[in-house]
N, C-alpha and C. Protein backbone atom coordinates (compact mmCIF):
# COMPACT_ATOMS: atom_id res chain seq x y z
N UNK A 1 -74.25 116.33 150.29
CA UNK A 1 -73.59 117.54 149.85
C UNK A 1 -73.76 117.75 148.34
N UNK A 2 -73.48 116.49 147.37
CA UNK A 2 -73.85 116.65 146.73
C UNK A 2 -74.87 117.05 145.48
N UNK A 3 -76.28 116.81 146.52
CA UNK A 3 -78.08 116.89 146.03
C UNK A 3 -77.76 118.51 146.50
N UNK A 4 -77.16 119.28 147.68
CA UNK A 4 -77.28 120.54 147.83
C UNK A 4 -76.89 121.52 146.51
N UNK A 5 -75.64 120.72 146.35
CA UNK A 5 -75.19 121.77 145.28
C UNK A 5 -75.71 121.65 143.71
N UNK A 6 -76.21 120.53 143.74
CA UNK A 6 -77.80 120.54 142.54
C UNK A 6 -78.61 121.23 142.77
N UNK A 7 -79.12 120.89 143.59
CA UNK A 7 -80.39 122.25 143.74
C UNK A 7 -80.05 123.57 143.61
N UNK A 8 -78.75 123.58 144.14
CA UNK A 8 -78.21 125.18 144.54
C UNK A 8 -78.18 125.44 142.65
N UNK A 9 -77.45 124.85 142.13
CA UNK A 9 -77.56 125.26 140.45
C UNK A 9 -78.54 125.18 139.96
N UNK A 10 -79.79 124.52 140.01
CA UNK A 10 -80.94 124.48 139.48
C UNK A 10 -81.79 125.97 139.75
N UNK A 11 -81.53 126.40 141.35
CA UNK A 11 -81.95 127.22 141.35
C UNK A 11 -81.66 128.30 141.24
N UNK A 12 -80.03 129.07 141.22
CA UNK A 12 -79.67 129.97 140.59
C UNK A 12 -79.83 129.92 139.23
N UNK A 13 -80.27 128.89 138.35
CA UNK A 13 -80.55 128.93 137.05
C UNK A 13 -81.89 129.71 136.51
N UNK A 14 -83.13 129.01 137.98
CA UNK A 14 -84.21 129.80 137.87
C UNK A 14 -84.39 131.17 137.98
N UNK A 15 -83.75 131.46 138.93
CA UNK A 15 -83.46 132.92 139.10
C UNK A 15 -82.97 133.47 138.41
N UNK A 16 -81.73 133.37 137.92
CA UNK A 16 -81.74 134.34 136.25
C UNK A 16 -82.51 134.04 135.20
N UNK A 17 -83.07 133.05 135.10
CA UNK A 17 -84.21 132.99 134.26
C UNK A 17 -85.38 133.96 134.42
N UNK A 18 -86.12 134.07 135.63
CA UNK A 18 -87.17 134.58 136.54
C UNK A 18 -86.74 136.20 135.89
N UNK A 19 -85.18 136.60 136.37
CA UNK A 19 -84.79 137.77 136.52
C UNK A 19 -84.77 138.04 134.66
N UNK A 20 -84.42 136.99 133.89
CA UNK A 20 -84.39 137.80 132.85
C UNK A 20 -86.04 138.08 132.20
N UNK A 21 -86.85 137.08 132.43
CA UNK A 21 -88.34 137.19 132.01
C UNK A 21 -88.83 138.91 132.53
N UNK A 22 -88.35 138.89 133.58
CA UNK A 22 -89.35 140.04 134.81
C UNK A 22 -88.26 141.10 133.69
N UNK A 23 -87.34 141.33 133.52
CA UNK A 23 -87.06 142.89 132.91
C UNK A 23 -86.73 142.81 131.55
N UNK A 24 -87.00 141.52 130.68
CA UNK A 24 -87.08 141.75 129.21
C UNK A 24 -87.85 141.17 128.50
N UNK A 25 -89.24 140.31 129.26
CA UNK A 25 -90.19 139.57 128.45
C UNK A 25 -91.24 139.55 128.44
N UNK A 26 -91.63 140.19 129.75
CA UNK A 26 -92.69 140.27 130.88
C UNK A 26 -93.92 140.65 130.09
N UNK A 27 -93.79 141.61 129.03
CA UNK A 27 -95.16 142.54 128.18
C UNK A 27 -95.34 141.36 127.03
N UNK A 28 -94.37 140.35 126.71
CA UNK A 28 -94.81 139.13 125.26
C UNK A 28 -95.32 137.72 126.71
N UNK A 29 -95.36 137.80 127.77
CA UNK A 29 -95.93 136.90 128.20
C UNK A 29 -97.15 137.26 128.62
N UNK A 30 -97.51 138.16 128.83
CA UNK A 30 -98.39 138.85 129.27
C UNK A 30 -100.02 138.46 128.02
N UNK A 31 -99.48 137.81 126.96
CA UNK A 31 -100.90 137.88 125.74
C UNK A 31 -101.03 136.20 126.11
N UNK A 32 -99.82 135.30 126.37
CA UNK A 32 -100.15 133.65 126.62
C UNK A 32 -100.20 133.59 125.58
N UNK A 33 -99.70 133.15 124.65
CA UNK A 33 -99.72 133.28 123.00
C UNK A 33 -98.70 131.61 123.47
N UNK A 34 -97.96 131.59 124.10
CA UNK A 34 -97.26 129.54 123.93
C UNK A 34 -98.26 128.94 124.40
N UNK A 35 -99.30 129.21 125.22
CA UNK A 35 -100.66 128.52 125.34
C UNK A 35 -101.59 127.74 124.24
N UNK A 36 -101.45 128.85 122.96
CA UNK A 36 -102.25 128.62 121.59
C UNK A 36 -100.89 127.15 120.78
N UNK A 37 -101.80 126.50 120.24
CA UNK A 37 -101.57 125.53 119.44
C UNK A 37 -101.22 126.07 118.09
N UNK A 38 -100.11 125.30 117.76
CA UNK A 38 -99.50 125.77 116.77
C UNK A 38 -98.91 127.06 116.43
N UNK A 39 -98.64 127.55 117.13
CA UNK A 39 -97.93 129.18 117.08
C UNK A 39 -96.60 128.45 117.50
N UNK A 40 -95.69 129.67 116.77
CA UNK A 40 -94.37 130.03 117.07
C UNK A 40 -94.00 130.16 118.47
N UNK A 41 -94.70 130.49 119.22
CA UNK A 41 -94.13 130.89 121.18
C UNK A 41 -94.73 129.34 121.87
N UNK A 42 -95.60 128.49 121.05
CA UNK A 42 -96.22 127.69 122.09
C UNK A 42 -94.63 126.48 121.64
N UNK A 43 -94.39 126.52 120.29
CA UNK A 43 -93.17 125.68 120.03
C UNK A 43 -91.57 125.96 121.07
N UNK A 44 -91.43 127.23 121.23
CA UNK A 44 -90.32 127.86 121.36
C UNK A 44 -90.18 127.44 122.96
N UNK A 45 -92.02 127.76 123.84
CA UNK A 45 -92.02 127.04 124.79
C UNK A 45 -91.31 126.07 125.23
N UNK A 46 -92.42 124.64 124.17
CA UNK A 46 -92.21 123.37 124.44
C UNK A 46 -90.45 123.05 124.39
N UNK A 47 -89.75 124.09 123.29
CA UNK A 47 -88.68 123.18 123.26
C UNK A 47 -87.17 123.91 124.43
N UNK A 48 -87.97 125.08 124.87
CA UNK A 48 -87.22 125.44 126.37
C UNK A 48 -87.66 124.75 127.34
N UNK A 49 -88.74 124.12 127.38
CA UNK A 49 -89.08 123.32 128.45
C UNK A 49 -88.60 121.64 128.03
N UNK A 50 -88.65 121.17 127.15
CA UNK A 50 -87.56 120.22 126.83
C UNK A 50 -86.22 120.37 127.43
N UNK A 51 -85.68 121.49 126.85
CA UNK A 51 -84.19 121.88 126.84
C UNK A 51 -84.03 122.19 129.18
N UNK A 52 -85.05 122.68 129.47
CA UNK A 52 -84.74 122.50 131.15
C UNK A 52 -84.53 121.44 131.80
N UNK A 53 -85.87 120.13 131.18
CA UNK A 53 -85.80 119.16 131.30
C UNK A 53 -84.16 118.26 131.56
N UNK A 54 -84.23 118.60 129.99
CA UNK A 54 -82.56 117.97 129.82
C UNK A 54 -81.71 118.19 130.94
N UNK A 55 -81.39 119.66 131.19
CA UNK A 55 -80.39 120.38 132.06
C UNK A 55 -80.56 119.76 132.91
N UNK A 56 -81.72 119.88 133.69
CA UNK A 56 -82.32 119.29 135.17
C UNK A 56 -81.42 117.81 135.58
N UNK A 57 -81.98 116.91 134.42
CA UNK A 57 -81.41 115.53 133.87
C UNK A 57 -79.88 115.63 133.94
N UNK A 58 -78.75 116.44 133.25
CA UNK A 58 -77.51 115.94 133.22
C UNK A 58 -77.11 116.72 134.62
N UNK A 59 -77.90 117.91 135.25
CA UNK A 59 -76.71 118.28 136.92
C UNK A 59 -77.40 117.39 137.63
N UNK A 60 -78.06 116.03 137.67
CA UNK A 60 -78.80 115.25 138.70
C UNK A 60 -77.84 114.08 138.17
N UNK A 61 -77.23 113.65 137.39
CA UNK A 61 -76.92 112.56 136.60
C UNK A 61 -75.46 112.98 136.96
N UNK A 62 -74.73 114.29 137.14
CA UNK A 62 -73.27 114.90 136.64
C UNK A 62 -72.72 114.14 137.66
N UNK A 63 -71.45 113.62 137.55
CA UNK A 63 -70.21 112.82 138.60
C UNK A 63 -69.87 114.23 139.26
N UNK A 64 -68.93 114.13 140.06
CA UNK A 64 -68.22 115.10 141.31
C UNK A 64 -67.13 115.65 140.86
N UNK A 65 -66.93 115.20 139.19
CA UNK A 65 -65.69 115.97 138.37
C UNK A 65 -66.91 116.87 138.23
N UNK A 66 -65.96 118.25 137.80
CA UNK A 66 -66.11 119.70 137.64
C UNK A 66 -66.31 119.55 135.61
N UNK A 67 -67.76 120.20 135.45
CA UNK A 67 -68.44 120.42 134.37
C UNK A 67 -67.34 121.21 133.52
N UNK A 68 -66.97 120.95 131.67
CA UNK A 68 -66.81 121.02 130.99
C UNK A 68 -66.91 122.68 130.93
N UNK A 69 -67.53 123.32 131.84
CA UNK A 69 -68.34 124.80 131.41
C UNK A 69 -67.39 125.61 132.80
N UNK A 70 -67.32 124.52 133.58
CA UNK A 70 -66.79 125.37 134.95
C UNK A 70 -66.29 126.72 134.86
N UNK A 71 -64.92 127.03 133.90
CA UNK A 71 -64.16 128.17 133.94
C UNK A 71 -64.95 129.24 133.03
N UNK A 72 -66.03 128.76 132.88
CA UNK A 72 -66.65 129.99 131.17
C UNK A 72 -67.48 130.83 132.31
N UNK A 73 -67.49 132.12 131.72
CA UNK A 73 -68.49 133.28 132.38
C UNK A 73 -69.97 132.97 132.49
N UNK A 74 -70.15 131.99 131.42
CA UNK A 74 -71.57 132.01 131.20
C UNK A 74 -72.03 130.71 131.35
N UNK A 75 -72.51 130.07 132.39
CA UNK A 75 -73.04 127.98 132.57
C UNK A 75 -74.33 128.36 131.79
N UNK A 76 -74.87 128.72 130.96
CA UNK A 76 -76.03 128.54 130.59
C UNK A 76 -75.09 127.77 129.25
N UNK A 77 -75.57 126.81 128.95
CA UNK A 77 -75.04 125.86 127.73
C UNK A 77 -76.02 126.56 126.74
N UNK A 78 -75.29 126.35 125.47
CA UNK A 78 -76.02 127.06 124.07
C UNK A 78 -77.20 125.65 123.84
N UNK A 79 -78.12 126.79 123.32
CA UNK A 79 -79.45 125.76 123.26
C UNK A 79 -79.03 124.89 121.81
N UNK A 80 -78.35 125.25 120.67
CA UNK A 80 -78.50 124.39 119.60
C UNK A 80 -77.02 124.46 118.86
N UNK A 81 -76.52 124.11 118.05
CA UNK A 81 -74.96 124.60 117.33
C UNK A 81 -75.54 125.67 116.56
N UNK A 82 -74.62 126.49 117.13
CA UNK A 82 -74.66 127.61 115.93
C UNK A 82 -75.93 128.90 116.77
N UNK A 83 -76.57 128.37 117.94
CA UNK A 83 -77.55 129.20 118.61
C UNK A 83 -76.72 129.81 119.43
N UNK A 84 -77.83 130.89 120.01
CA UNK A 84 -76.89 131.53 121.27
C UNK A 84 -78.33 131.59 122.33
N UNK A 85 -77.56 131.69 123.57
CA UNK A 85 -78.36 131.72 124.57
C UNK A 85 -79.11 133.05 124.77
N UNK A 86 -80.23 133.24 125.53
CA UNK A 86 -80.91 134.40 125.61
C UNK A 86 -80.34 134.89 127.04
N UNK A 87 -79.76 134.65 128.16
CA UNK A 87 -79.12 135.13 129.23
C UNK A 87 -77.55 135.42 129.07
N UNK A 88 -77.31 136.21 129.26
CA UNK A 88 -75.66 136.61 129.69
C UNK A 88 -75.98 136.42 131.58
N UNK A 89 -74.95 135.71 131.63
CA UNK A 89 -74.27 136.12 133.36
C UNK A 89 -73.25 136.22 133.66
């Protein structure tokens, strides 16, 4: 029960991800510019794909107590102090 409701968050995570790319990013992915070395989008990439990594890592790792985030509108955790996330939900 528990591996279900991991996945189940992993993948509603993708999906607003998916959903926010497809109607606000879709025309800056479209050049592959995080592909190129040393650019600004190939960094910004690597360190959202770090930062999924992580996520992936602590809801596979999380105990059966209820996450720190439970009651907030928004489970997307802030990427840095002082950052803000690029999804509202």
């Amino acid at each position: 029960m528990k591996h279900d409701l991991q996945l189940a968050e992993i993948s509603n995570r993708m999906t607003s991800v998916a959903t926010w790319l497809d109607q606000s990013a879709a025309r800056h992915l479209q050049a592959h510019r995080h592909l190129d070395t040393d650019t600004a989008e190939a960094a910004y990439w690597h360190a959202g794909y770090h930062q999924a990594l992580a996520d992936a890592l602590r809801i596979l790792s999380a105990s059966e107590q209820p996450s720190d985030n439970a009651d907030t509108s928004n489970y997307c955790r802030q990427v840095a102090s002082g950052g803000e996330n690029c999804l509202t939900v």
